[in-house]
Protein backbone atom coordinates (compact mmCIF):
# COMPACT_ATOMS: atom_id res chain seq x y z
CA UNK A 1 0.00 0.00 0.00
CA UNK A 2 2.32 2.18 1.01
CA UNK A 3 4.84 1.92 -2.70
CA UNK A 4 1.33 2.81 -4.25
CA UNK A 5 0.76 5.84 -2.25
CA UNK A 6 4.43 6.25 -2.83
CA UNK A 7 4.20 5.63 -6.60
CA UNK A 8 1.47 8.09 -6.86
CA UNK A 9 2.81 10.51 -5.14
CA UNK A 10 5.91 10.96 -7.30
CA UNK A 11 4.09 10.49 -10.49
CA UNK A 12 1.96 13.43 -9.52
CA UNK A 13 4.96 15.39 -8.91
CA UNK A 14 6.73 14.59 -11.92
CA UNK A 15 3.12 15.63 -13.92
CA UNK A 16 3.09 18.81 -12.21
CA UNK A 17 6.58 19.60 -12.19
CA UNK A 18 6.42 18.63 -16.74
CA UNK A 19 3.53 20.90 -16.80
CA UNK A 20 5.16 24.21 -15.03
CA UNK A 21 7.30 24.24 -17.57
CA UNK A 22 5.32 24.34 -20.70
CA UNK A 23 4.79 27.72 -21.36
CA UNK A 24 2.07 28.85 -24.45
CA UNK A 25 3.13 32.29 -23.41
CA UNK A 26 4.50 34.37 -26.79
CA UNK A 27 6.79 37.40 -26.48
CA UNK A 28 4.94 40.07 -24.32
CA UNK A 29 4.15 43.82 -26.57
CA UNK A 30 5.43 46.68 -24.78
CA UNK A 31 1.95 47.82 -24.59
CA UNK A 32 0.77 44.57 -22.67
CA UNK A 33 3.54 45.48 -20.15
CA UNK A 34 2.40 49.12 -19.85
CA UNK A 35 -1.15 47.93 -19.50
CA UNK A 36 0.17 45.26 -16.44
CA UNK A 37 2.77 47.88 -14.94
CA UNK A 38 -0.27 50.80 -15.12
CA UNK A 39 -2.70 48.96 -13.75
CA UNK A 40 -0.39 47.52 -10.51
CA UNK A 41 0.22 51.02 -10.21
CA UNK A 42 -3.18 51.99 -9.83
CA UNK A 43 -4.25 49.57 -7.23
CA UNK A 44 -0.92 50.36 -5.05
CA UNK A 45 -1.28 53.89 -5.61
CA UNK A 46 -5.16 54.11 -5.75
CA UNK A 47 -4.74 56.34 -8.92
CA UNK A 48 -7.61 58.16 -9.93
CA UNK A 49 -8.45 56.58 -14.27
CA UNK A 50 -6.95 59.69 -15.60
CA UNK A 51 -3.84 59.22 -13.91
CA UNK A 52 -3.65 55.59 -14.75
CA UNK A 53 -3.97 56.47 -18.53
CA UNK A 54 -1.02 59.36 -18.53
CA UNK A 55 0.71 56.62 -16.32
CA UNK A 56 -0.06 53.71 -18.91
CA UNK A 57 1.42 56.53 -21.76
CA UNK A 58 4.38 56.86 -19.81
CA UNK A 59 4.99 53.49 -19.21
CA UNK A 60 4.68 52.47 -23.48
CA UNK A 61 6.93 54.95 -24.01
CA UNK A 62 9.83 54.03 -21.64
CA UNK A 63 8.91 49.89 -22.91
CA UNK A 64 9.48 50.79 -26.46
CA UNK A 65 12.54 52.55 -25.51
CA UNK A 66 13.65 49.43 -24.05
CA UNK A 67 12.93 47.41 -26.72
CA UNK A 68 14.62 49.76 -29.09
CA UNK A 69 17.88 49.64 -26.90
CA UNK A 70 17.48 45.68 -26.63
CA UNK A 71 17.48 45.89 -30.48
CA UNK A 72 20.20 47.89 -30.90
CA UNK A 73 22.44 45.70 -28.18
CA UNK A 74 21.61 42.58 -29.93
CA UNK A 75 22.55 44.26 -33.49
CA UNK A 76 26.11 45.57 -31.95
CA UNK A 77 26.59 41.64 -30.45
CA UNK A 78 25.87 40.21 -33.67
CA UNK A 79 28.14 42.12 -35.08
CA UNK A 80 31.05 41.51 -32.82
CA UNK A 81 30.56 37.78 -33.22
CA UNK A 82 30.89 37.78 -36.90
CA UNK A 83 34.49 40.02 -36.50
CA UNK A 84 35.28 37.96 -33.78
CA UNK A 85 34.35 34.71 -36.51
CA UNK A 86 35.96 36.42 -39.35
CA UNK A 87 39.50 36.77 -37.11
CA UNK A 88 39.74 33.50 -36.32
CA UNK A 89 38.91 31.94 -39.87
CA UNK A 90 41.96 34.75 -40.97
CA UNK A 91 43.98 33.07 -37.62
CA UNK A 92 43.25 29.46 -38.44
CA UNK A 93 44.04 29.94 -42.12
CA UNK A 94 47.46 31.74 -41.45
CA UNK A 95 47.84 28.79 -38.55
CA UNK A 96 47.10 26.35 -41.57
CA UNK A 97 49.77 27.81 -43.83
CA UNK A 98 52.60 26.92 -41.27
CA UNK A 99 51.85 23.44 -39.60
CA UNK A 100 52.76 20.35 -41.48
CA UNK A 101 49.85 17.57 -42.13
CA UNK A 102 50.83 16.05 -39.77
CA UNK A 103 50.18 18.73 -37.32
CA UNK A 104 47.68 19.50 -38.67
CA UNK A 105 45.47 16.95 -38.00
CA UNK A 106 46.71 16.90 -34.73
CA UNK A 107 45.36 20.02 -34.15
CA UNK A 108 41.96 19.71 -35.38
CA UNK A 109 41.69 16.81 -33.25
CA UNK A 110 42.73 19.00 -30.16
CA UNK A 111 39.60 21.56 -31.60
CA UNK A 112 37.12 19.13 -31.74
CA UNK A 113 38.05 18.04 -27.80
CA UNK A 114 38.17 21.33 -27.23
CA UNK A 115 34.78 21.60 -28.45
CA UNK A 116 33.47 19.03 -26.94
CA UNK A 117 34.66 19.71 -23.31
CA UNK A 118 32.91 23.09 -24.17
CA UNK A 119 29.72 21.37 -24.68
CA UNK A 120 29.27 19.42 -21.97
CA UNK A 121 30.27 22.25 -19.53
CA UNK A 122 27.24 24.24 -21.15
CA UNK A 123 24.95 21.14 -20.35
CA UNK A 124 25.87 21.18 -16.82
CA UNK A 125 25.83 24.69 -16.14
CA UNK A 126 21.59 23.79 -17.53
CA UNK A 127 22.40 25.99 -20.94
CA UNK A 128 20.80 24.40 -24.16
CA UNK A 129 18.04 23.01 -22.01
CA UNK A 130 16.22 20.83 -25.11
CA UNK A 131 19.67 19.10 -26.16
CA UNK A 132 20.41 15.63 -24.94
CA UNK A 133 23.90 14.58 -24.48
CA UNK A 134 25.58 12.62 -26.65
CA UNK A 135 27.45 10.26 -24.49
CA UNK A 136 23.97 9.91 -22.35
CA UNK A 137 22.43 8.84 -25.46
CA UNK A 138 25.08 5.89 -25.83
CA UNK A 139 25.09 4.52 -22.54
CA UNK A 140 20.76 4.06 -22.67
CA UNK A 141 20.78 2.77 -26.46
């Protein structure tokens, strides 16, 4: 009786804990936030409705802002990661030009460890959530 209880227990767990996760929420508009942050606002405050609105104007203003700067960031970091790309294509074709074959190899072999310690120290620190490792993926097959 008690493994049952026990069984049941942790199933309903493991449902709940599945179903927290999923998330049908889609990116929020800055005017949804305004609308949420203007109306919080209102019942802390007890703001009369024509304070609320110039409040709610405020507020879409200062969100769009945000999303403009957000924009903006992630266009500047996009475009440090392709100069940061295109130097070390110009570094590993230089690199290229001076080892032997032999080397060579031996060196994209130390790259692709590389890379792979890299990976599986961004699955433990939780990053790239929906990707299975591939040595876990071994050991159950």
């Amino acid at each position: 009786m008690k493994k049952i209880v026990l069984t049941l227990a942790i199933a309903v767990s493991a449902f709940t804990a599945s179903y927290a996760q999923k998330s049908d929420r889609g990116p929020i508009t800055p005017e949804q936030r305004a609308e949420r942050s203007a109306s919080q606002l209102k019942e802390k405050l007890a703001l009369t409705d024509a304070q609320q609105a110039e409040v709610y104007k405020i507020e879409v203003e200062k969100f769009k802002k945000q999303d403009e700067v957000r924009k903006e960031r992630f266009k500047e970091m996009k475009k440090v990661a392709e100069s940061r790309k295109a130097e070390m294509k110009d570094s590993e074709d230089r690199l290229a030009k001076v080892l032997t074959p032999e080397q060579k190899a031996k060196y994209e072999s130390m790259k692709a460890e590389r890379k792979d310690k890299f990976k599986d120290r961004q699955h433990r620190k939780g990053r790239n959530p929906g990707q299975v490792k591939p040595s876990a993926t071994k050991e159950n097959s």
